[in-house]
PDB file of N, CA and C in Angstrom:
ATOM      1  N   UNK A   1       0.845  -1.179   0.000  1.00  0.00           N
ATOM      2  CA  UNK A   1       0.000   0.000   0.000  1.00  0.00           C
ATOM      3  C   UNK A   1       0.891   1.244   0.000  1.00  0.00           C
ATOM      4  N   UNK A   2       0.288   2.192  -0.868  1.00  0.00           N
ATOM      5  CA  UNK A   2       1.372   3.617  -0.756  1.00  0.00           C
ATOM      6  C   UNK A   2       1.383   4.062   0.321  1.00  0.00           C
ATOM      7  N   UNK A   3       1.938   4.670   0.704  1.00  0.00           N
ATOM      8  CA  UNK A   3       2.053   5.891   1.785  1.00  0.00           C
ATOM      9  C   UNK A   3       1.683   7.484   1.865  1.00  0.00           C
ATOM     10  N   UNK A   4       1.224   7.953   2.123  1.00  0.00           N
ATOM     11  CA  UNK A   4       0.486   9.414   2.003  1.00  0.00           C
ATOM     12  C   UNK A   4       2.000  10.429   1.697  1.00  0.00           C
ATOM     13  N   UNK A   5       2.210  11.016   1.677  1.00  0.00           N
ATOM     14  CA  UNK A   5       2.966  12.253   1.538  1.00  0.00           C
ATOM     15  C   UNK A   5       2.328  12.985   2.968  1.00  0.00           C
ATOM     16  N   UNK A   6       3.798  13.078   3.354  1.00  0.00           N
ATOM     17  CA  UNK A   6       3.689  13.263   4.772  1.00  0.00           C
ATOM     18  C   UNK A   6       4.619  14.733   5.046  1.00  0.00           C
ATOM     19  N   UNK A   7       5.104  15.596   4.652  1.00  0.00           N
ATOM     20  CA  UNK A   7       6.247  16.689   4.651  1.00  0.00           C
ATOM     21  C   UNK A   7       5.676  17.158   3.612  1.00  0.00           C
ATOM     22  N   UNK A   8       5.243  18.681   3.467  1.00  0.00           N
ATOM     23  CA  UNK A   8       5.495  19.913   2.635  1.00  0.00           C
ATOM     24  C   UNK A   8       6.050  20.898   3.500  1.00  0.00           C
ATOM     25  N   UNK A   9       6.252  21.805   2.224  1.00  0.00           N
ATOM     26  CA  UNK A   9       7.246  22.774   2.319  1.00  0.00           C
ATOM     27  C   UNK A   9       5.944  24.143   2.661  1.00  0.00           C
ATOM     28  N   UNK A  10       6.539  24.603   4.122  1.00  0.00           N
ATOM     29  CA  UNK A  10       5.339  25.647   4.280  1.00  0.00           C
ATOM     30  C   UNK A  10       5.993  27.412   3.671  1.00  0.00           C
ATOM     31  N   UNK A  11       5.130  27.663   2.730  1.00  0.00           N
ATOM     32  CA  UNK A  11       5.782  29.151   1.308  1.00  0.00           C
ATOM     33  C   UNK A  11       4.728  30.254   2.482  1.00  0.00           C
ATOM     34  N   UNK A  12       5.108  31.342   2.455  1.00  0.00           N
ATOM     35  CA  UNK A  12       4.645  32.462   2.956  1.00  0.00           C
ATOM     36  C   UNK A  12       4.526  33.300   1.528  1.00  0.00           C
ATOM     37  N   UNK A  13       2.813  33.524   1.367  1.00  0.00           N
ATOM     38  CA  UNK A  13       3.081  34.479  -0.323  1.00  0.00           C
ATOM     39  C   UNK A  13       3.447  36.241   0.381  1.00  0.00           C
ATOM     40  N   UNK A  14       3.502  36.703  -0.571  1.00  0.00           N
ATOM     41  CA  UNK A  14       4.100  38.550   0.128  1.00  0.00           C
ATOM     42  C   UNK A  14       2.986  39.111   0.743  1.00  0.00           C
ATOM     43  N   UNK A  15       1.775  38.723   0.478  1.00  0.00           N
ATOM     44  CA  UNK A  15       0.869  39.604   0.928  1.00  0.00           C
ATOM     45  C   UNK A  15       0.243  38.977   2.765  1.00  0.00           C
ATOM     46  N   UNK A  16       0.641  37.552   3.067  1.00  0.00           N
ATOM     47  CA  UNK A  16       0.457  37.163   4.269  1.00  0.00           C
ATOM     48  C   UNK A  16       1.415  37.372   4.684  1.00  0.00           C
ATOM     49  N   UNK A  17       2.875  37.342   4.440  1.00  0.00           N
ATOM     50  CA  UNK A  17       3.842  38.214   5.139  1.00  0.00           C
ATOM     51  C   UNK A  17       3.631  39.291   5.566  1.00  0.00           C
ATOM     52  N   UNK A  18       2.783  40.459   4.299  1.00  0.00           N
ATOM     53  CA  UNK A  18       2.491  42.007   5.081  1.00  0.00           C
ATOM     54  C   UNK A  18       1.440  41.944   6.048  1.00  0.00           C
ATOM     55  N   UNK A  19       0.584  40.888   5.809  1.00  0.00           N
ATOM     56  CA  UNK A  19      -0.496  41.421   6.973  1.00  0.00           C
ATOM     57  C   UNK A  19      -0.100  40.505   8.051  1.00  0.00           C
ATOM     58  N   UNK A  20       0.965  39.485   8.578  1.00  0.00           N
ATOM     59  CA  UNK A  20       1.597  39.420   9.337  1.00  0.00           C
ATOM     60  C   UNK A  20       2.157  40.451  10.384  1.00  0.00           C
ATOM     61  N   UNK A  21       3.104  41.252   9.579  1.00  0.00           N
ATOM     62  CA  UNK A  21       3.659  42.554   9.823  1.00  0.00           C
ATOM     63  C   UNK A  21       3.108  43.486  10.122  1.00  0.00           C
ATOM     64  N   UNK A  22       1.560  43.939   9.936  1.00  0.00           N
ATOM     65  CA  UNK A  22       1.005  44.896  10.038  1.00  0.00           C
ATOM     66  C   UNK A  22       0.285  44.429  11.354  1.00  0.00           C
ATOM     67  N   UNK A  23      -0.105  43.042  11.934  1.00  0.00           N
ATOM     68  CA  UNK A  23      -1.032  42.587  12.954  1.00  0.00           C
ATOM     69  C   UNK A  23       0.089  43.311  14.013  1.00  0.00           C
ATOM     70  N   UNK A  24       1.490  42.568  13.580  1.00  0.00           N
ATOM     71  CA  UNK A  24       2.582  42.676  14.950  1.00  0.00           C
ATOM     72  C   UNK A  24       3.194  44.081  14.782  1.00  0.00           C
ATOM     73  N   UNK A  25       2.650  44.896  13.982  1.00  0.00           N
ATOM     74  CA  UNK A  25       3.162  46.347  13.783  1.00  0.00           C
ATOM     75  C   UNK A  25       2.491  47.048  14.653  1.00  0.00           C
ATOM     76  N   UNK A  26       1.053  46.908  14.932  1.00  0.00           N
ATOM     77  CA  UNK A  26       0.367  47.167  15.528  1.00  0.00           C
ATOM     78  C   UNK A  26      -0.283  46.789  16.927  1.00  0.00           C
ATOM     79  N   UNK A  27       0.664  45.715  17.573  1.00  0.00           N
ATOM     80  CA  UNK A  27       0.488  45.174  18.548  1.00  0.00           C
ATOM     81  C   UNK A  27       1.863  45.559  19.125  1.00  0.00           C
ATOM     82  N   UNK A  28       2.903  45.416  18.829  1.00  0.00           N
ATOM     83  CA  UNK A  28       4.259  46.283  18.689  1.00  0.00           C
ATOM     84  C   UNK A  28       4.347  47.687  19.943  1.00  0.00           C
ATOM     85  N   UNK A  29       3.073  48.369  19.201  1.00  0.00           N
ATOM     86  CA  UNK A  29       3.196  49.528  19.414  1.00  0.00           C
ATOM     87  C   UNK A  29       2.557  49.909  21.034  1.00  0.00           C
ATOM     88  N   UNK A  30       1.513  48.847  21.397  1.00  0.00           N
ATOM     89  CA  UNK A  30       0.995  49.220  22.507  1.00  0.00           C
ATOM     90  C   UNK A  30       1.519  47.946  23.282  1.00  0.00           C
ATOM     91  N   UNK A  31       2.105  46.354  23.179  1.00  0.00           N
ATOM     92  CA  UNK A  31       2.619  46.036  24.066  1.00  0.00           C
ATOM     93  C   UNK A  31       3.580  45.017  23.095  1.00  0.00           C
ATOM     94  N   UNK A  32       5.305  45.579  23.398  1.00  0.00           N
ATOM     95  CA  UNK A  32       6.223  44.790  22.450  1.00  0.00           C
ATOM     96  C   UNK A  32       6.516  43.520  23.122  1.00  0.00           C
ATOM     97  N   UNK A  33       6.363  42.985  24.753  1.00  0.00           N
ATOM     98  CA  UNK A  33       6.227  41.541  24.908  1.00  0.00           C
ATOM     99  C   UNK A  33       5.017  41.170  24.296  1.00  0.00           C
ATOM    100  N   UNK A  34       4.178  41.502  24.198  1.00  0.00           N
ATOM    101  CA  UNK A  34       2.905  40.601  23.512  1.00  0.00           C
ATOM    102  C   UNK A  34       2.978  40.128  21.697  1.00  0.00           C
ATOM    103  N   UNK A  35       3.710  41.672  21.313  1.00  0.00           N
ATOM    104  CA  UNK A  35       3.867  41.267  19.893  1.00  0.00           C
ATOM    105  C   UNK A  35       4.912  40.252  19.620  1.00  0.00           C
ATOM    106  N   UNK A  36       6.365  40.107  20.276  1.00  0.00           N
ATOM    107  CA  UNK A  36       6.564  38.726  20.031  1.00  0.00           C
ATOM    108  C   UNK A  36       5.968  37.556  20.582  1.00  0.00           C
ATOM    109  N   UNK A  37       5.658  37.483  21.327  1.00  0.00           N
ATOM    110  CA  UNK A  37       4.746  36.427  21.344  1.00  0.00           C
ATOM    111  C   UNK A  37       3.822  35.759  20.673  1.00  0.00           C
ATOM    112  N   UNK A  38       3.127  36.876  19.974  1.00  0.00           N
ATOM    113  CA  UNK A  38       2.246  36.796  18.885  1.00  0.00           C
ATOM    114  C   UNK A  38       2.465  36.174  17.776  1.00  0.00           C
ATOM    115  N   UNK A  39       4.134  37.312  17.442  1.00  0.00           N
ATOM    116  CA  UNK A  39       4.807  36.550  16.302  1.00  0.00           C
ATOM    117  C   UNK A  39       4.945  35.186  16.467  1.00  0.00           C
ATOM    118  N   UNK A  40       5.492  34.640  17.457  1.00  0.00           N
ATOM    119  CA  UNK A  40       5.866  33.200  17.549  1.00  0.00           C
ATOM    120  C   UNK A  40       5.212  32.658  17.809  1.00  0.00           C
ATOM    121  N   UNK A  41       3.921  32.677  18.053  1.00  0.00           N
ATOM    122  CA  UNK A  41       2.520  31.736  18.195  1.00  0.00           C
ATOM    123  C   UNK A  41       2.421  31.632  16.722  1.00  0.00           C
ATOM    124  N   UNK A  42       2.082  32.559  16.001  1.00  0.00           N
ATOM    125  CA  UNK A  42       1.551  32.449  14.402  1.00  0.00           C
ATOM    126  C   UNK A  42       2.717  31.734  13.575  1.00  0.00           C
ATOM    127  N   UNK A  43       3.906  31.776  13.700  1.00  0.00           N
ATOM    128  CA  UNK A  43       4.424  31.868  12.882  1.00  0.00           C
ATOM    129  C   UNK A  43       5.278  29.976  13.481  1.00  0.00           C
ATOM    130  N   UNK A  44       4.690  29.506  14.596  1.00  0.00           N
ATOM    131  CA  UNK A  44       4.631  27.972  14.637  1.00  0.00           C
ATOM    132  C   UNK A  44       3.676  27.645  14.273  1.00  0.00           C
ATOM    133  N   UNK A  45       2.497  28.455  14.979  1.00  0.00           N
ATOM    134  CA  UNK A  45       0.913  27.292  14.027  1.00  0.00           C
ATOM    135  C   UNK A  45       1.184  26.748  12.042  1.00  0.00           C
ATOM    136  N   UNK A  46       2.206  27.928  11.877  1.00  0.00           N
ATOM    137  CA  UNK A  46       1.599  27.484  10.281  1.00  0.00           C
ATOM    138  C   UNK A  46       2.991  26.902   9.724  1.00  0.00           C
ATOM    139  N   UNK A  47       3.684  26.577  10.371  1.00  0.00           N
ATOM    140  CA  UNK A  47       5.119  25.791  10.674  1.00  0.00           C
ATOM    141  C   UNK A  47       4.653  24.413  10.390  1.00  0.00           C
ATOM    142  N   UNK A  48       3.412  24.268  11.401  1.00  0.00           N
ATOM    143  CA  UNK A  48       2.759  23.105  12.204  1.00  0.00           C
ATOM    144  C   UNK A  48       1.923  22.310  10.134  1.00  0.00           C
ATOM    145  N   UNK A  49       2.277  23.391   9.213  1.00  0.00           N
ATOM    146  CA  UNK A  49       1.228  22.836   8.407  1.00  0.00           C
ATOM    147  C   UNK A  49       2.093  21.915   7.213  1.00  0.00           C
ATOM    148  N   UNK A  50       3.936  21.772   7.424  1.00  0.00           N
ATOM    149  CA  UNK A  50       4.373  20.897   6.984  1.00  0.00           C
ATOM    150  C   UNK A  50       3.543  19.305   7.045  1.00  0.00           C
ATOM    151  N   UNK A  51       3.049  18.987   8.181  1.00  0.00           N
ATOM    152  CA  UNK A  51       2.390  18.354   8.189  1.00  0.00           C
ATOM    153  C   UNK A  51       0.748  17.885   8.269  1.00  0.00           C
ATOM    154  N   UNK A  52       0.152  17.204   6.992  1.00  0.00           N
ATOM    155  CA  UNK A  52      -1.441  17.215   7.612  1.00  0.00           C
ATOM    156  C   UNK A  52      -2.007  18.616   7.486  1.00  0.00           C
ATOM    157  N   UNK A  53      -1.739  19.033   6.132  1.00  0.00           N
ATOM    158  CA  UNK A  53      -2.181  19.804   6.270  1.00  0.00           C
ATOM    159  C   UNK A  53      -4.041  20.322   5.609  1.00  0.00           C
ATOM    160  N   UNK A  54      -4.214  19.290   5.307  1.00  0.00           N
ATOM    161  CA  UNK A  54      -5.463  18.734   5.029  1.00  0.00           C
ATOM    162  C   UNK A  54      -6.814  19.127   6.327  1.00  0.00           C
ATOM    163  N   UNK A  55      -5.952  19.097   7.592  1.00  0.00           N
ATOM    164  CA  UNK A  55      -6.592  19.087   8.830  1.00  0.00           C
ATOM    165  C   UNK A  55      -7.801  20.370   9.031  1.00  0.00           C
ATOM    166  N   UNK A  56      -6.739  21.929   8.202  1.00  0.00           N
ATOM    167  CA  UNK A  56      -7.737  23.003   8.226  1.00  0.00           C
ATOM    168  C   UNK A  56      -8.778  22.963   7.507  1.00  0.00           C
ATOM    169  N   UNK A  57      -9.929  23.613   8.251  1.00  0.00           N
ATOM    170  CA  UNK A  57     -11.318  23.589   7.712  1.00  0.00           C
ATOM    171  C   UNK A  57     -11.101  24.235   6.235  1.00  0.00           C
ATOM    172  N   UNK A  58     -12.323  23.916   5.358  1.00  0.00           N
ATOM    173  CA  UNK A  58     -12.144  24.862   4.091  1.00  0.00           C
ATOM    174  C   UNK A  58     -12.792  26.346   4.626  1.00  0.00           C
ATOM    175  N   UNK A  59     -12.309  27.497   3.682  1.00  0.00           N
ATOM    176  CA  UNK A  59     -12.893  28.665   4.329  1.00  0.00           C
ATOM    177  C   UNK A  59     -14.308  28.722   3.972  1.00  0.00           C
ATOM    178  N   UNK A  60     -15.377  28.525   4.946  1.00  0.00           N
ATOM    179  CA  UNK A  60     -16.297  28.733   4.635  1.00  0.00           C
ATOM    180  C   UNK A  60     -17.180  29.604   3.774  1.00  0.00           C
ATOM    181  N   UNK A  61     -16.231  30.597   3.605  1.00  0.00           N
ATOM    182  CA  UNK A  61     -17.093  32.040   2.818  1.00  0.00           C
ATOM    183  C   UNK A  61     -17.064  31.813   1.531  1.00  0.00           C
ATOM    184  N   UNK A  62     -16.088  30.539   0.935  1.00  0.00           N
ATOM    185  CA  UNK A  62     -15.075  30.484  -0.371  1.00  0.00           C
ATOM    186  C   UNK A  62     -16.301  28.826  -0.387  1.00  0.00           C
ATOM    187  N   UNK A  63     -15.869  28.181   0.520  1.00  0.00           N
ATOM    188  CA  UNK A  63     -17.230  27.284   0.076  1.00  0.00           C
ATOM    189  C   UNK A  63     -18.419  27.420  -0.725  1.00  0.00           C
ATOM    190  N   UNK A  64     -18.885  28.409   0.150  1.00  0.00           N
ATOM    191  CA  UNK A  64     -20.272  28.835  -0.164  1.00  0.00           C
ATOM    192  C   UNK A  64     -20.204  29.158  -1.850  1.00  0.00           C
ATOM    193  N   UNK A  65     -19.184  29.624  -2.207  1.00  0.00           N
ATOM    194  CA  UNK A  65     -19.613  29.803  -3.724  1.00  0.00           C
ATOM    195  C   UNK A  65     -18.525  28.368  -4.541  1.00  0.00           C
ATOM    196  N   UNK A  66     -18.464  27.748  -4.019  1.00  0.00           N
ATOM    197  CA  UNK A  66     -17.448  26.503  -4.750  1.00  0.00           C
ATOM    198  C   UNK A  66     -16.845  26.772  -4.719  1.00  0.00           C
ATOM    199  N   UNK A  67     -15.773  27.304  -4.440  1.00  0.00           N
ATOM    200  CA  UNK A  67     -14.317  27.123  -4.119  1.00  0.00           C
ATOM    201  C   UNK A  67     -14.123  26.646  -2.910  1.00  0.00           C
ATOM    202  N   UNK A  68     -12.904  24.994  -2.873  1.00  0.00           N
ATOM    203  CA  UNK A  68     -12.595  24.467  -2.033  1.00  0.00           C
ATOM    204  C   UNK A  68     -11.210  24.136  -1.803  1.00  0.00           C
ATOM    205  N   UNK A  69     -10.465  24.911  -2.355  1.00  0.00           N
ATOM    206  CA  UNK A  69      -9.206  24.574  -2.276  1.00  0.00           C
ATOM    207  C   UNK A  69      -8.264  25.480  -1.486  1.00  0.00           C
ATOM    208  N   UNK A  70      -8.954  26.350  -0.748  1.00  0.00           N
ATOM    209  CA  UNK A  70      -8.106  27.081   0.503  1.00  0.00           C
ATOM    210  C   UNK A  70      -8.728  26.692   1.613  1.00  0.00           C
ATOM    211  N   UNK A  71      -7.505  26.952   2.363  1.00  0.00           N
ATOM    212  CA  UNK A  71      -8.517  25.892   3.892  1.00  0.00           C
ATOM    213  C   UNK A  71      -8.099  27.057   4.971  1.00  0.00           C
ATOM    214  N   UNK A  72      -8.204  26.773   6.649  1.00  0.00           N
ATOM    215  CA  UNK A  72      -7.521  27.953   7.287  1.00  0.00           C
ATOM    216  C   UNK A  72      -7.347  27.227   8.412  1.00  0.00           C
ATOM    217  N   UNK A  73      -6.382  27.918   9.546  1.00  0.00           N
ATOM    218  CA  UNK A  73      -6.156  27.656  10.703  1.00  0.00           C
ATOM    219  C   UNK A  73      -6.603  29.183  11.631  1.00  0.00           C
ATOM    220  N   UNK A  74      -7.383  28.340  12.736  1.00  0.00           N
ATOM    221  CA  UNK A  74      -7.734  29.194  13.303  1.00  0.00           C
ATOM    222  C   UNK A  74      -6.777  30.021  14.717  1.00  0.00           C
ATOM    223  N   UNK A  75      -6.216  30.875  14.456  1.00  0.00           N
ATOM    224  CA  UNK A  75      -5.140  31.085  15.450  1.00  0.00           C
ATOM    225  C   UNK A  75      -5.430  32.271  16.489  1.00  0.00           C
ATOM    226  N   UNK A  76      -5.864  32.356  17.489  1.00  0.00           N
ATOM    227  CA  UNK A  76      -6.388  32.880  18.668  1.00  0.00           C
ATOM    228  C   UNK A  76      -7.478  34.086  17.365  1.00  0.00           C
ATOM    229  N   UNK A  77      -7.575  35.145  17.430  1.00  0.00           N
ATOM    230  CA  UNK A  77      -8.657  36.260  16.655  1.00  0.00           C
ATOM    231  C   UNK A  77      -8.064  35.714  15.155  1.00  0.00           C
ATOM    232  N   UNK A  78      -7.102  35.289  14.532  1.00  0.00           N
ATOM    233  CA  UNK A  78      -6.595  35.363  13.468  1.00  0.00           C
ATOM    234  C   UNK A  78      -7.091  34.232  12.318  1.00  0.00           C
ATOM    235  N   UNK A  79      -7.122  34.455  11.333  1.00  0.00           N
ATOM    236  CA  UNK A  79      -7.489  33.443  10.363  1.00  0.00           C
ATOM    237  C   UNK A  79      -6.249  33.477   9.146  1.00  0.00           C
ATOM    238  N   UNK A  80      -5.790  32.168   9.201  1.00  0.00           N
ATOM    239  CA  UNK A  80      -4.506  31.986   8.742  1.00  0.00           C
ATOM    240  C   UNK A  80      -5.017  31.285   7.340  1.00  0.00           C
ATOM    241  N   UNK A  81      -4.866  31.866   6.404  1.00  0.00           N
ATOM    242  CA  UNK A  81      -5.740  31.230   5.105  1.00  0.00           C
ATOM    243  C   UNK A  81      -4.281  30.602   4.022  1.00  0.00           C
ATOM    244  N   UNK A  82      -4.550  29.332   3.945  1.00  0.00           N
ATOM    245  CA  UNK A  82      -3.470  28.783   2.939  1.00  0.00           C
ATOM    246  C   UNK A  82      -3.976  27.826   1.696  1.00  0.00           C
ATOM    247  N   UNK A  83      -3.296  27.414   0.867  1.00  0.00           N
ATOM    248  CA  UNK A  83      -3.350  26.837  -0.533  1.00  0.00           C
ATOM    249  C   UNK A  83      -2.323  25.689  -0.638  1.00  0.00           C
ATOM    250  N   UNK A  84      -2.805  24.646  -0.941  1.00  0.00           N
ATOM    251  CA  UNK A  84      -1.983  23.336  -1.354  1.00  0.00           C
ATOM    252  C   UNK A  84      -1.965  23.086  -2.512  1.00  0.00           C
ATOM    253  N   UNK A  85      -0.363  23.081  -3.155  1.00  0.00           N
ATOM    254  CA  UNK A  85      -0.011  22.995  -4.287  1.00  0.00           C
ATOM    255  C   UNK A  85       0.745  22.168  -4.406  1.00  0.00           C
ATOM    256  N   UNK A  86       0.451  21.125  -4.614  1.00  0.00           N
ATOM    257  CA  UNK A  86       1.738  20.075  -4.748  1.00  0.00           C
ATOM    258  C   UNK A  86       2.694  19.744  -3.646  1.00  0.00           C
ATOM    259  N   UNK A  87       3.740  19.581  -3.184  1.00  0.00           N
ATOM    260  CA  UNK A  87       4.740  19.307  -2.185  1.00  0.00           C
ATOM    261  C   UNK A  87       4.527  20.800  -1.211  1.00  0.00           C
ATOM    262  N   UNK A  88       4.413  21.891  -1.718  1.00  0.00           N
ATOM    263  CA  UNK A  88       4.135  23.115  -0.865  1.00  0.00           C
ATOM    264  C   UNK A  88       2.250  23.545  -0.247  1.00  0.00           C
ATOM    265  N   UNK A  89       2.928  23.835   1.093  1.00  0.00           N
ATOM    266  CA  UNK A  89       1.750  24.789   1.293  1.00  0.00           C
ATOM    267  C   UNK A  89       1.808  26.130   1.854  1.00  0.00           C
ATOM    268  N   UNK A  90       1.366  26.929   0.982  1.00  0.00           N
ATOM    269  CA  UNK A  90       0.991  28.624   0.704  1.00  0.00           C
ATOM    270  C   UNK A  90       0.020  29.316   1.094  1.00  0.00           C
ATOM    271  N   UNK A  91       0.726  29.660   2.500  1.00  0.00           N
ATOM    272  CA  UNK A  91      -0.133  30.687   3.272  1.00  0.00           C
ATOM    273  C   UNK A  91      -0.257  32.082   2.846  1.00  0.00           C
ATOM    274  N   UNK A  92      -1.947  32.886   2.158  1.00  0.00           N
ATOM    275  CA  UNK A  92      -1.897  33.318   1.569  1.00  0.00           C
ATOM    276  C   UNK A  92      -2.390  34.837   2.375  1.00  0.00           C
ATOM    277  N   UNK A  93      -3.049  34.523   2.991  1.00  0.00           N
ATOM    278  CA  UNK A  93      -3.667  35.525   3.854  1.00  0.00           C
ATOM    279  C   UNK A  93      -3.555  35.177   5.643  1.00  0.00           C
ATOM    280  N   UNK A  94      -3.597  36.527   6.389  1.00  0.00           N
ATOM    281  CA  UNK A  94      -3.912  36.248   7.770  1.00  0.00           C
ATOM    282  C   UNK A  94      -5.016  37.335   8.270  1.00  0.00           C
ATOM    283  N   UNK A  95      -6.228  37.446   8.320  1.00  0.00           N
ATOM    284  CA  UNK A  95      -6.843  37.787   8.393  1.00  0.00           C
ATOM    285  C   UNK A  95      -7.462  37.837   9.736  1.00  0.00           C
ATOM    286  N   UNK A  96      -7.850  39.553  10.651  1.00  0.00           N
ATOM    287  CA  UNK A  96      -8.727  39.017  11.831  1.00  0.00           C
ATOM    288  C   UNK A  96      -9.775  38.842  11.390  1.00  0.00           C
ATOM    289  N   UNK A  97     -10.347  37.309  12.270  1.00  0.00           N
ATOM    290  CA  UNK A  97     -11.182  36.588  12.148  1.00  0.00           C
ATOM    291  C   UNK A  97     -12.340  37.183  13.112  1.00  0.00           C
ATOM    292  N   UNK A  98     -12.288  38.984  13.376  1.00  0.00           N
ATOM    293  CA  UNK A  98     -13.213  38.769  13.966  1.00  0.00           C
ATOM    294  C   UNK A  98     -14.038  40.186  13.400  1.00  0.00           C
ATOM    295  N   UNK A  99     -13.548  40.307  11.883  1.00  0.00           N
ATOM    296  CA  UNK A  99     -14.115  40.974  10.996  1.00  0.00           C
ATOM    297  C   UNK A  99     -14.534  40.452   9.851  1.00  0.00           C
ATOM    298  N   UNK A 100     -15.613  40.785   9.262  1.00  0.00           N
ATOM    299  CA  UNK A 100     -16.308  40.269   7.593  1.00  0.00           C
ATOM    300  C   UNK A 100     -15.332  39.675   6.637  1.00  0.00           C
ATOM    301  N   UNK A 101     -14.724  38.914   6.080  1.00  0.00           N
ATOM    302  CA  UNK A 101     -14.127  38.412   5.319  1.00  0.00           C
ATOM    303  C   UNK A 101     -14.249  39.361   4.095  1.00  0.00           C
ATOM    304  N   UNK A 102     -15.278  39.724   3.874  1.00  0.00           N
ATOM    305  CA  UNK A 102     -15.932  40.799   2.538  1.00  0.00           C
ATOM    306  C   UNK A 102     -15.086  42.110   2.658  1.00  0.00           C
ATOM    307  N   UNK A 103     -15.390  42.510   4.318  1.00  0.00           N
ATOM    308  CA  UNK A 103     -15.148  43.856   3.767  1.00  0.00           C
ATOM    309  C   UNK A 103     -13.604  43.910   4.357  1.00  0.00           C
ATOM    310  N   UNK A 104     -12.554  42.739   4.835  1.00  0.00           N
ATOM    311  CA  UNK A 104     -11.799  42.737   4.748  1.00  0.00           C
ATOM    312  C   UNK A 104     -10.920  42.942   3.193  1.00  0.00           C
ATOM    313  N   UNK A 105     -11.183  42.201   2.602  1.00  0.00           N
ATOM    314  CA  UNK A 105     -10.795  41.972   0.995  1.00  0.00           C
ATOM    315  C   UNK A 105     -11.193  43.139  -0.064  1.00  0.00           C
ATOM    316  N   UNK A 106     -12.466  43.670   1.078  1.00  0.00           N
ATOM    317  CA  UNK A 106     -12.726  45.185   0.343  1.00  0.00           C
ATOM    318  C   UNK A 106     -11.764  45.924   0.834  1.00  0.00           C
ATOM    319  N   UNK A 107     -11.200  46.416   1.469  1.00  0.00           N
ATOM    320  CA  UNK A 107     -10.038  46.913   1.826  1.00  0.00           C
ATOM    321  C   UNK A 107      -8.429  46.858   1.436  1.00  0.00           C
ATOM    322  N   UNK A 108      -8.438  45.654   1.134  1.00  0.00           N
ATOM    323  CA  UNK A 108      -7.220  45.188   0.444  1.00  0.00           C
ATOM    324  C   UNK A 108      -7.245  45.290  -1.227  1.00  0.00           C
ATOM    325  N   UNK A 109      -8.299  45.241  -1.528  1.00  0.00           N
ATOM    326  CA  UNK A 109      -8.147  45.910  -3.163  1.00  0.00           C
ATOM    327  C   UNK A 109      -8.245  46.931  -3.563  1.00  0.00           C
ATOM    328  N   UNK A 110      -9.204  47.795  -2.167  1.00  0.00           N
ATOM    329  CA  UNK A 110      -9.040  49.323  -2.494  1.00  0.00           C
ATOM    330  C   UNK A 110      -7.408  49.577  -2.646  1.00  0.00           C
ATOM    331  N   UNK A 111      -6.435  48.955  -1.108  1.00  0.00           N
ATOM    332  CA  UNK A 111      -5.461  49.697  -1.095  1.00  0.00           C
ATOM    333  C   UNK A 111      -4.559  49.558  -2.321  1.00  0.00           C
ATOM    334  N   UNK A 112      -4.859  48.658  -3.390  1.00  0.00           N
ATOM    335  CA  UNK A 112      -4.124  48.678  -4.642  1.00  0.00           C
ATOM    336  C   UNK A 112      -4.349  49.716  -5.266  1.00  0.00           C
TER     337      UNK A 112
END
């Protein structure tokens, strides 16, 4: 019997890097023990997605219209949104999860 593929390679795309940066830019500013901490909570959870990474839910909002191929981890307020491509997985967004998904993304295309 085969064996599953068990190891990918976890890719950070540029734009979950910036809103990485911008969560701990802004947490930074009013308490800098909390923002590393922060950093290093987030930035093992999705460490954690070399493996199994199948485990995150699909994003529900992306369901709803058929799309099923981004999934997320839920990381304390944060929504860690990634993509499986072959041997890699590509965390694409980090989003607080405790705002509209909509008018998050409305925001991010305005700022283009």
């Amino acid at each position: 019997m085969a064996r599953a593929k068990t190891t990918y390679v976890v890719e950070w795309a540029v734009t979950a890097r910036d809103d990485l940066d911008e969560i701990i830019g802004y947490i930074l500013a009013r308490d800098p023990l909390n923002a590393l901490k922060v950093n290093d909570t987030i930035e093992a959870q999705a460490s954690t997605l070399d493996h199994m990474p199948h485990r995150g839910r699909i994003v529900p909002e992306l369901k709803f219209h058929g799309v099923i191929n981004y999934h997320e981890l839920l990381i304390g307020p944060w929504r860690l949104m990634y993509r499986i491509e072959g041997d890699a997985v590509w965390v694409v967004s980090l989003l607080d999860g405790r705002r509209q998904l909509a008018d998050l993304l409305l925001e991010r295309f305005l700022r283009w």
